[in-house]
C-alpha atoms as a PDB file:
ATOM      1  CA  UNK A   1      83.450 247.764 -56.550  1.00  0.00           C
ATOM      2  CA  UNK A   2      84.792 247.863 -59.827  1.00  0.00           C
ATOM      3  CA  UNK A   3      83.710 246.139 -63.031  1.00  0.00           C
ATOM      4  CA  UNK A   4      87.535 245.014 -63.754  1.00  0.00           C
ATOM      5  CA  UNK A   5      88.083 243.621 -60.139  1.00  0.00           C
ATOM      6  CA  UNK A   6      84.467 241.875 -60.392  1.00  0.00           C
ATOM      7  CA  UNK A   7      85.777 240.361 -64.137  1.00  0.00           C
ATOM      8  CA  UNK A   8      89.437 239.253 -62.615  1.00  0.00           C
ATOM      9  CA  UNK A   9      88.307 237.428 -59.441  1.00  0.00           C
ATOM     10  CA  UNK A  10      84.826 237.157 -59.768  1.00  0.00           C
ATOM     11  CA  UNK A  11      84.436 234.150 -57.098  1.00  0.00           C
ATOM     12  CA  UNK A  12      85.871 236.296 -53.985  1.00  0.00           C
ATOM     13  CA  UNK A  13      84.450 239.606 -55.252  1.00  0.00           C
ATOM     14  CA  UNK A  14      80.863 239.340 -54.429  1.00  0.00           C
ATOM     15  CA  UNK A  15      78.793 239.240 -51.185  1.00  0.00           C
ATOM     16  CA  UNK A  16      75.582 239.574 -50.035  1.00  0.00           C
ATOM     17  CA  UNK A  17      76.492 243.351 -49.041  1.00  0.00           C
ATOM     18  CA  UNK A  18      76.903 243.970 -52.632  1.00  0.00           C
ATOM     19  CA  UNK A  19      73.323 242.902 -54.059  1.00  0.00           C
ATOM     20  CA  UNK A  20      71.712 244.520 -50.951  1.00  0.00           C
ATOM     21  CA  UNK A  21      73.333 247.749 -51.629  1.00  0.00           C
ATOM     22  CA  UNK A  22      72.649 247.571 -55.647  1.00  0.00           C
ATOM     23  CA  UNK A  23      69.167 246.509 -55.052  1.00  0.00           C
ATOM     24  CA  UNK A  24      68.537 249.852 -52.776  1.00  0.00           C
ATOM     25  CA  UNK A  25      66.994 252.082 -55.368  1.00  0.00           C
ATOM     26  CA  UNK A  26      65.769 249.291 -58.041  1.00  0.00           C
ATOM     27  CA  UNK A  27      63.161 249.697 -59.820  1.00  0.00           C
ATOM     28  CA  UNK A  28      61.813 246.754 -61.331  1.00  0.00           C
ATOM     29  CA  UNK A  29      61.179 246.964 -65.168  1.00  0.00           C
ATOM     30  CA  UNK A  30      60.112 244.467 -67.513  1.00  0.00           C
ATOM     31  CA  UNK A  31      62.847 241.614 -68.604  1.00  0.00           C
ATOM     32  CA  UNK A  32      63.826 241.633 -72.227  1.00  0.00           C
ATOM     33  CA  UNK A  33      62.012 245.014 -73.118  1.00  0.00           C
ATOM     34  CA  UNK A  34      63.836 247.073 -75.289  1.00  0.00           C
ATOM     35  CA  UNK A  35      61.868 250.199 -75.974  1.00  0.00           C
ATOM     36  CA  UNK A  36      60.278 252.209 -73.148  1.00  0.00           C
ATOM     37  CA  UNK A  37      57.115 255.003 -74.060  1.00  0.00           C
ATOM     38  CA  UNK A  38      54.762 257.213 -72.840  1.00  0.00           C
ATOM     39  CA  UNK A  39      51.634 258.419 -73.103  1.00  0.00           C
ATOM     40  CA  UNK A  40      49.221 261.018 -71.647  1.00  0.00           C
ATOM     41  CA  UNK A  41      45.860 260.268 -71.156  1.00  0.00           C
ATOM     42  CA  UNK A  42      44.008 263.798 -70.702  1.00  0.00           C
ATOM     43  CA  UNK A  43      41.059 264.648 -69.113  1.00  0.00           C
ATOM     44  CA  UNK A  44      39.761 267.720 -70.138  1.00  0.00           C
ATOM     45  CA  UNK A  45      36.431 269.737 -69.586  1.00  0.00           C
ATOM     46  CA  UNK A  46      35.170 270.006 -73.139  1.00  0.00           C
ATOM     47  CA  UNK A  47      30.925 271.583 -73.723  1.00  0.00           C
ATOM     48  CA  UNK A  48      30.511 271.092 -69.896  1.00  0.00           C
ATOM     49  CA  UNK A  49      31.264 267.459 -69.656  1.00  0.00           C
ATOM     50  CA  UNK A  50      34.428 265.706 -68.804  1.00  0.00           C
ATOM     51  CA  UNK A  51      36.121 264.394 -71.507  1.00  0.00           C
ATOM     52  CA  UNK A  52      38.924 262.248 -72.755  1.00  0.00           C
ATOM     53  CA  UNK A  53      41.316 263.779 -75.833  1.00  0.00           C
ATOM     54  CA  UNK A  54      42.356 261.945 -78.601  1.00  0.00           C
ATOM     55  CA  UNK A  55      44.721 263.019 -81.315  1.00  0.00           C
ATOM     56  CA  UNK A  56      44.967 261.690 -85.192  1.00  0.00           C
ATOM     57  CA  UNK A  57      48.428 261.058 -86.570  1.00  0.00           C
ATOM     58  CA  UNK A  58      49.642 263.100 -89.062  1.00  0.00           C
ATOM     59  CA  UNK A  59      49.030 261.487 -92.905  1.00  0.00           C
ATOM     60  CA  UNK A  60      52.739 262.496 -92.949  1.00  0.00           C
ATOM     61  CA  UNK A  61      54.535 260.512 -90.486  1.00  0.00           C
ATOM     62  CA  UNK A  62      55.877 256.779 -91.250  1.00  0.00           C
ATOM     63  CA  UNK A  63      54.573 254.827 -88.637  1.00  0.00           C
ATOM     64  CA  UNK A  64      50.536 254.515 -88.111  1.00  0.00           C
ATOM     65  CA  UNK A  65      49.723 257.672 -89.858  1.00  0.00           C
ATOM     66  CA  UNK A  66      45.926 258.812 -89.216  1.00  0.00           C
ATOM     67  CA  UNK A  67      45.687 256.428 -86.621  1.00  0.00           C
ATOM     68  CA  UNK A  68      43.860 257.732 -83.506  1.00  0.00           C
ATOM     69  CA  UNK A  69      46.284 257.754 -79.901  1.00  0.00           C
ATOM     70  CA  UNK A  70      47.261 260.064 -77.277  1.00  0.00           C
ATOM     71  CA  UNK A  71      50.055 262.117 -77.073  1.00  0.00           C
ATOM     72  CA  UNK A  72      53.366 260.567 -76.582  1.00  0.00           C
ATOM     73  CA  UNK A  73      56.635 259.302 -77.476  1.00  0.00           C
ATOM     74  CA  UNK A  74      59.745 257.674 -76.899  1.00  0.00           C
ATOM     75  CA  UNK A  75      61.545 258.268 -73.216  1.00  0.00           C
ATOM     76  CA  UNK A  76      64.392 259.852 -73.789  1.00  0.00           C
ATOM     77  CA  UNK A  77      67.677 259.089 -71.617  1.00  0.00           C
ATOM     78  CA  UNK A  78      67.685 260.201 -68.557  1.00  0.00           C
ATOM     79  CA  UNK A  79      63.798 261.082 -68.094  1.00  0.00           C
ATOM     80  CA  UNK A  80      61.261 259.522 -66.302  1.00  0.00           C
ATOM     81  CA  UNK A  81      58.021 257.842 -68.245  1.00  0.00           C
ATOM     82  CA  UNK A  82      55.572 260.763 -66.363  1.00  0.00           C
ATOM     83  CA  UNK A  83      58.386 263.372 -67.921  1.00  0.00           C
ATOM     84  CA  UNK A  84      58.014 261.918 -71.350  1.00  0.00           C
ATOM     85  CA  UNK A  85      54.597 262.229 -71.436  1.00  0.00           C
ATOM     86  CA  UNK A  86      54.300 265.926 -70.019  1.00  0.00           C
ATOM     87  CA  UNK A  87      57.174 266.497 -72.684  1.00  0.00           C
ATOM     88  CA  UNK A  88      55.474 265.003 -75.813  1.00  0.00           C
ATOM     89  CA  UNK A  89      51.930 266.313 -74.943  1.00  0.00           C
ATOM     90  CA  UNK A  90      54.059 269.529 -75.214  1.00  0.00           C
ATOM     91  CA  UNK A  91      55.546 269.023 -78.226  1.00  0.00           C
ATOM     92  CA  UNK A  92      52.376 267.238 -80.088  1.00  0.00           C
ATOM     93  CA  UNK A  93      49.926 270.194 -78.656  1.00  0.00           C
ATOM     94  CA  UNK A  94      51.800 273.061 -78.786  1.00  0.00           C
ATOM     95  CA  UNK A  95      51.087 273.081 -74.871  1.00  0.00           C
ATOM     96  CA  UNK A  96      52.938 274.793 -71.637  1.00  0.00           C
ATOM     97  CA  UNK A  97      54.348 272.053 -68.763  1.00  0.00           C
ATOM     98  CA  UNK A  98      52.113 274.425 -66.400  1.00  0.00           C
ATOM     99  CA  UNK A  99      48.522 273.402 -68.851  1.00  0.00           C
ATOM    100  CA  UNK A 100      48.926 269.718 -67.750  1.00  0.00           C
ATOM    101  CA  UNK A 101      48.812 268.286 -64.078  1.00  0.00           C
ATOM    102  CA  UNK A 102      49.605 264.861 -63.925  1.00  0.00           C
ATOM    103  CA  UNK A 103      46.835 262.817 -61.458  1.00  0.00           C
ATOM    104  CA  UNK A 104      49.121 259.715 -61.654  1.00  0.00           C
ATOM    105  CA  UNK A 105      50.688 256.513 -63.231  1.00  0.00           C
ATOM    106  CA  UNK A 106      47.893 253.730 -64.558  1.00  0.00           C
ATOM    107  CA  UNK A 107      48.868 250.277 -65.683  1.00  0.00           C
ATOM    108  CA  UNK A 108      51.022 249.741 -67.792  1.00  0.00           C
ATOM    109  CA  UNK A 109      51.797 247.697 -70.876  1.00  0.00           C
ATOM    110  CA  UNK A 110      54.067 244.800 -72.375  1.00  0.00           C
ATOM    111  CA  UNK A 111      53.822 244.127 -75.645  1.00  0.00           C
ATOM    112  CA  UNK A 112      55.098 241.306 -77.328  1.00  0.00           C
ATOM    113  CA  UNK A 113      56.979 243.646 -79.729  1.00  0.00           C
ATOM    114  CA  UNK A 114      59.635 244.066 -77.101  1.00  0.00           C
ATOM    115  CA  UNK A 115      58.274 247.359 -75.773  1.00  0.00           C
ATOM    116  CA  UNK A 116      56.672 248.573 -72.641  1.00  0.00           C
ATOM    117  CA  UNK A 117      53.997 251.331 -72.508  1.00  0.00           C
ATOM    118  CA  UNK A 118      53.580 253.935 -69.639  1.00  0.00           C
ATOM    119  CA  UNK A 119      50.115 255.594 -69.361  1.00  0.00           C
ATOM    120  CA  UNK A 120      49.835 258.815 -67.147  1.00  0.00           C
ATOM    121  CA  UNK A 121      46.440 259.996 -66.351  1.00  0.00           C
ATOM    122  CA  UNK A 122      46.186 263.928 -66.257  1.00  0.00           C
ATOM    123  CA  UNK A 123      44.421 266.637 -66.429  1.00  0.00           C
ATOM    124  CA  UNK A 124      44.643 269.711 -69.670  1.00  0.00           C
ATOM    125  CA  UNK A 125      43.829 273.183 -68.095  1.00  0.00           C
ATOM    126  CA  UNK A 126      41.833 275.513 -69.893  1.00  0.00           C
ATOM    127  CA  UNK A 127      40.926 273.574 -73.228  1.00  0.00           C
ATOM    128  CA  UNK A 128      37.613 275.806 -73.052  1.00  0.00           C
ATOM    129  CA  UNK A 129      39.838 279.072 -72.876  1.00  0.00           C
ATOM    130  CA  UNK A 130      41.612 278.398 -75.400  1.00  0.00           C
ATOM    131  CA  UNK A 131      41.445 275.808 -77.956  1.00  0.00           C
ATOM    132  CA  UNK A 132      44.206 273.107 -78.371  1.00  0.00           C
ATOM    133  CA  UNK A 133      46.051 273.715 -82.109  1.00  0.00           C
ATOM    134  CA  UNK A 134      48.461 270.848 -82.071  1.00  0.00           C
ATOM    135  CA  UNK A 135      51.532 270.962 -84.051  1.00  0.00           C
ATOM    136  CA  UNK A 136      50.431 269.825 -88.526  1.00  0.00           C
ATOM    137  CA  UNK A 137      54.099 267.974 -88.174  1.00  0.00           C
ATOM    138  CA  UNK A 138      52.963 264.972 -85.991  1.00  0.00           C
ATOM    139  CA  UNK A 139      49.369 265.661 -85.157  1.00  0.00           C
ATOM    140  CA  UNK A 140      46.375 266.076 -88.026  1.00  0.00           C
ATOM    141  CA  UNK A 141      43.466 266.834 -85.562  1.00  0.00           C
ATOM    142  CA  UNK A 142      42.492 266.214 -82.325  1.00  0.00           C
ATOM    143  CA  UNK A 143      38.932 265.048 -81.003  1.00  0.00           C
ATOM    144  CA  UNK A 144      37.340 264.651 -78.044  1.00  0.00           C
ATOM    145  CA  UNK A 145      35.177 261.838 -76.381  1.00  0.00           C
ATOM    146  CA  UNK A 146      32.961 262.090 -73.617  1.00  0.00           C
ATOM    147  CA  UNK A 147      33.961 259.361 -70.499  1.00  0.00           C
ATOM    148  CA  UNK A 148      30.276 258.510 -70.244  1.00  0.00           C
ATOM    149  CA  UNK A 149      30.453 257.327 -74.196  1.00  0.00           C
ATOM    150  CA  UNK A 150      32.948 254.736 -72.828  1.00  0.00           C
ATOM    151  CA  UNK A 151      31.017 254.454 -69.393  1.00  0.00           C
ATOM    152  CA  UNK A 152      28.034 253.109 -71.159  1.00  0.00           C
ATOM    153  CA  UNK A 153      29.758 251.440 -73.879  1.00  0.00           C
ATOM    154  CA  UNK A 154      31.392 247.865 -74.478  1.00  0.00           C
ATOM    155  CA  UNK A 155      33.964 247.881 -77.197  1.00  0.00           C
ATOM    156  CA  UNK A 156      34.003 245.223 -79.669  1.00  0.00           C
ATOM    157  CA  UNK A 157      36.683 242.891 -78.980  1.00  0.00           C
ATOM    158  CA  UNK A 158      38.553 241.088 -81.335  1.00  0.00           C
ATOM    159  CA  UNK A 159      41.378 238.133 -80.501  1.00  0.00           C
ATOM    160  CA  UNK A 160      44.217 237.105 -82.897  1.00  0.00           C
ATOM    161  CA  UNK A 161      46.404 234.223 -82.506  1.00  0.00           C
ATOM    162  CA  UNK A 162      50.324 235.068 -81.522  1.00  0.00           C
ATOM    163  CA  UNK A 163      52.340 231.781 -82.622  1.00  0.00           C
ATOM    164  CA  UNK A 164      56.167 231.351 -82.498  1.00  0.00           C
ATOM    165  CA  UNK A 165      58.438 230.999 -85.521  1.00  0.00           C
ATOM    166  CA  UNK A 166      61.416 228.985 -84.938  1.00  0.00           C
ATOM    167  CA  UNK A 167      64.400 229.021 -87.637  1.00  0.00           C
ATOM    168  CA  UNK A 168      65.500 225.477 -88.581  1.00  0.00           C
ATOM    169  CA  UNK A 169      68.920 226.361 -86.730  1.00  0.00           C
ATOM    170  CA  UNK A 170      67.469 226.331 -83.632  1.00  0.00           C
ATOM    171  CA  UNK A 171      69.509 224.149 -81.191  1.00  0.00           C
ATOM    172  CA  UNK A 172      67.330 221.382 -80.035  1.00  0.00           C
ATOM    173  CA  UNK A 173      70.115 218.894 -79.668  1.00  0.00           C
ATOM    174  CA  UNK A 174      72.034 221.143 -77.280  1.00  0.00           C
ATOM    175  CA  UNK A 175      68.803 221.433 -74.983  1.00  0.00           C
ATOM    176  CA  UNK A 176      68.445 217.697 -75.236  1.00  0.00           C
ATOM    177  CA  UNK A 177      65.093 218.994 -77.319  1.00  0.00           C
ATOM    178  CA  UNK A 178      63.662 217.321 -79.595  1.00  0.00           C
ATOM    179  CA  UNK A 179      62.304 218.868 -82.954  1.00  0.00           C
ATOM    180  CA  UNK A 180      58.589 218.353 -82.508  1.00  0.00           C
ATOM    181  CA  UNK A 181      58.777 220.873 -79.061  1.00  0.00           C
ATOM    182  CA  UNK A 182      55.986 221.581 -78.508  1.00  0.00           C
ATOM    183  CA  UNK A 183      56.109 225.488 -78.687  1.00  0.00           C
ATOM    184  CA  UNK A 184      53.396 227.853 -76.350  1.00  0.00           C
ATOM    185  CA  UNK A 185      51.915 230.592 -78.282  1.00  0.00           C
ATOM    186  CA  UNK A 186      49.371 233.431 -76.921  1.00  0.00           C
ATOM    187  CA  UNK A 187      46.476 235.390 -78.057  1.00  0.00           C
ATOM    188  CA  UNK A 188      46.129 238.937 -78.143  1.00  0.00           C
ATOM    189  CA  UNK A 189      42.942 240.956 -77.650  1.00  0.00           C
ATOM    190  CA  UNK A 190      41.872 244.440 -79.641  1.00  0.00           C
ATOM    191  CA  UNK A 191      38.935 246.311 -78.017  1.00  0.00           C
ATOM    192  CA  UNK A 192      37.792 248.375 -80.697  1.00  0.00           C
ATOM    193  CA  UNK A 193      35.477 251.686 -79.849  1.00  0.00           C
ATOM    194  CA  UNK A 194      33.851 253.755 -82.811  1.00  0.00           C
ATOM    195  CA  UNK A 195      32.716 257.187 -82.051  1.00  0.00           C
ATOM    196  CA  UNK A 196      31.145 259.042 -84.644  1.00  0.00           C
ATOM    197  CA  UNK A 197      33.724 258.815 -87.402  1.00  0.00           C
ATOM    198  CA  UNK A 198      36.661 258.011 -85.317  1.00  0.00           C
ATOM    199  CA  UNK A 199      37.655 254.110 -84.838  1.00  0.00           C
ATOM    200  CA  UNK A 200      39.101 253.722 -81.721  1.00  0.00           C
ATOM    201  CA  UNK A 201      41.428 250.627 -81.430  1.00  0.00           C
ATOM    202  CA  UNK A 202      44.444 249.163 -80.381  1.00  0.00           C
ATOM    203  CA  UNK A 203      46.544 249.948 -77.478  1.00  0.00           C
ATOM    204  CA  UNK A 204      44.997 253.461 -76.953  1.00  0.00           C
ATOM    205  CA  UNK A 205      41.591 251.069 -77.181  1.00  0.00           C
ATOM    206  CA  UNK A 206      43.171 249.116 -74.365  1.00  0.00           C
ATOM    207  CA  UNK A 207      44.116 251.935 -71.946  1.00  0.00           C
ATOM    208  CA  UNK A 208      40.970 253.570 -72.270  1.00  0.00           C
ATOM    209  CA  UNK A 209      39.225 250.184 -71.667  1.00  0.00           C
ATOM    210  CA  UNK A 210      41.328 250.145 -68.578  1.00  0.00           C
ATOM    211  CA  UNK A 211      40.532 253.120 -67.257  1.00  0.00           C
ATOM    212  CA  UNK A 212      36.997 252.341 -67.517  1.00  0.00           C
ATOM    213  CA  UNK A 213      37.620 249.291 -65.287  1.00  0.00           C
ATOM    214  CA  UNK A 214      40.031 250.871 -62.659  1.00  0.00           C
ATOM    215  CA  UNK A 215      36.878 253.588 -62.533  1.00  0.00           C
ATOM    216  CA  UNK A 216      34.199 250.741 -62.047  1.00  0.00           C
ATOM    217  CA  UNK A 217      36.766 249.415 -59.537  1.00  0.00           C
ATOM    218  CA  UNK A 218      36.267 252.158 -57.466  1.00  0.00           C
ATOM    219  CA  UNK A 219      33.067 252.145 -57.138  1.00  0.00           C
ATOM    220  CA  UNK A 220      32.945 248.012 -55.618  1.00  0.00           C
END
């Protein structure tokens, strides 16, 4: 099949052969998201106790500098999300692929800013070796946080209101709409976790809070 034969006769072109052979190797994806990242969440042994690794952004990068997150970035074409993260754990932490061994995908996120999140959970060989000295471009410091501080801890949570904006162009008439439509907004939640001097909050709030629960999970 051919885009230009689908385009000139579209009516006799498709079957239901077609869509069963394109749907083979889908992988659903989220509708409308425009952005794809990825994120390592590492476990580490750290002063005998298993820990979880947090990193501080550099003061000098543009977006959320000194903000606390785990490694990870952008997917790049062509890779896969658990790629990206082994990648830019790399990069960030001045780590070898062969340090890190991936346990496996978690849930992953949506965000109303039109991009989707994908946590792997993994594992950061030989932190007590040799210490971690991340790269001074994109990562200030790193810290770590015991998983029975979060075990035995509720994070505050804090809700916002998400309410639609719609331009005065919008066109109700064609929808046979009137102007007074009633629009559905959302609210968003923020756990927020404070260890010592480090606030913990946001989305790297909410996969750690998520972890927690897919732990407690386990144990039901």
């Amino acid at each position: 099949m051919t885009k230009e034969t689908a385009t000139k006769d579209s009516k006799a072109f498709w079957s239901i052969k077609d869509f069963k052979e394109r749907f083979v190797d889908w992988h659903p994806r989220p509708i409308d998201s425009h952005r794809f990242y990825a994120v390592l969440v590492p476990l580490i042994e750290a002063d005998g106790e298993l820990s979880l690794l947090y990193e501080v952004r550099s003061e000098g990068l543009v977006n959320q500098p000194g903000q606390v997150c785990f490694p990870g970035g952008k997917i790049e074409a062509g890779e896969t999300a658990a790629e990206c993260a082994v990648r830019e754990t790399c990069e960030e932490l001045n780590l070898q692929p062969q340090e890190i061994s991936l346990i496996g995908p978690m849930d992953f996120l949506h965000t109303y800013r039109n991009f989707t999140m994908y946590p792997y959970l993994g594992v950061i060989r030989k932190f007590d070796e040799q210490p971690i000295k991340p790269n001074p471009d994109e990562v200030k410091e790193c810290f770590t946080v015991p998983f029975s501080f979060f075990w035995d801890s509720e994070p505050l949570l804090y809700q916002y209101a998400i309410q639609p904006q719609i331009n005065e162009d919008f066109p109700y008439k064609t929808l046979n709409t009137e102007p007074n439509y009633r629009w559905r907004g959302g609210v968003a939640d923020i756990p927020i976790y404070r260890y010592n001097e480090y606030p913990i909050w946001g989305l790297t709030a909410q996969i750690t809070k998520r972890l927690v629960e897919i732990m407690r999970e386990g144990l039901e």
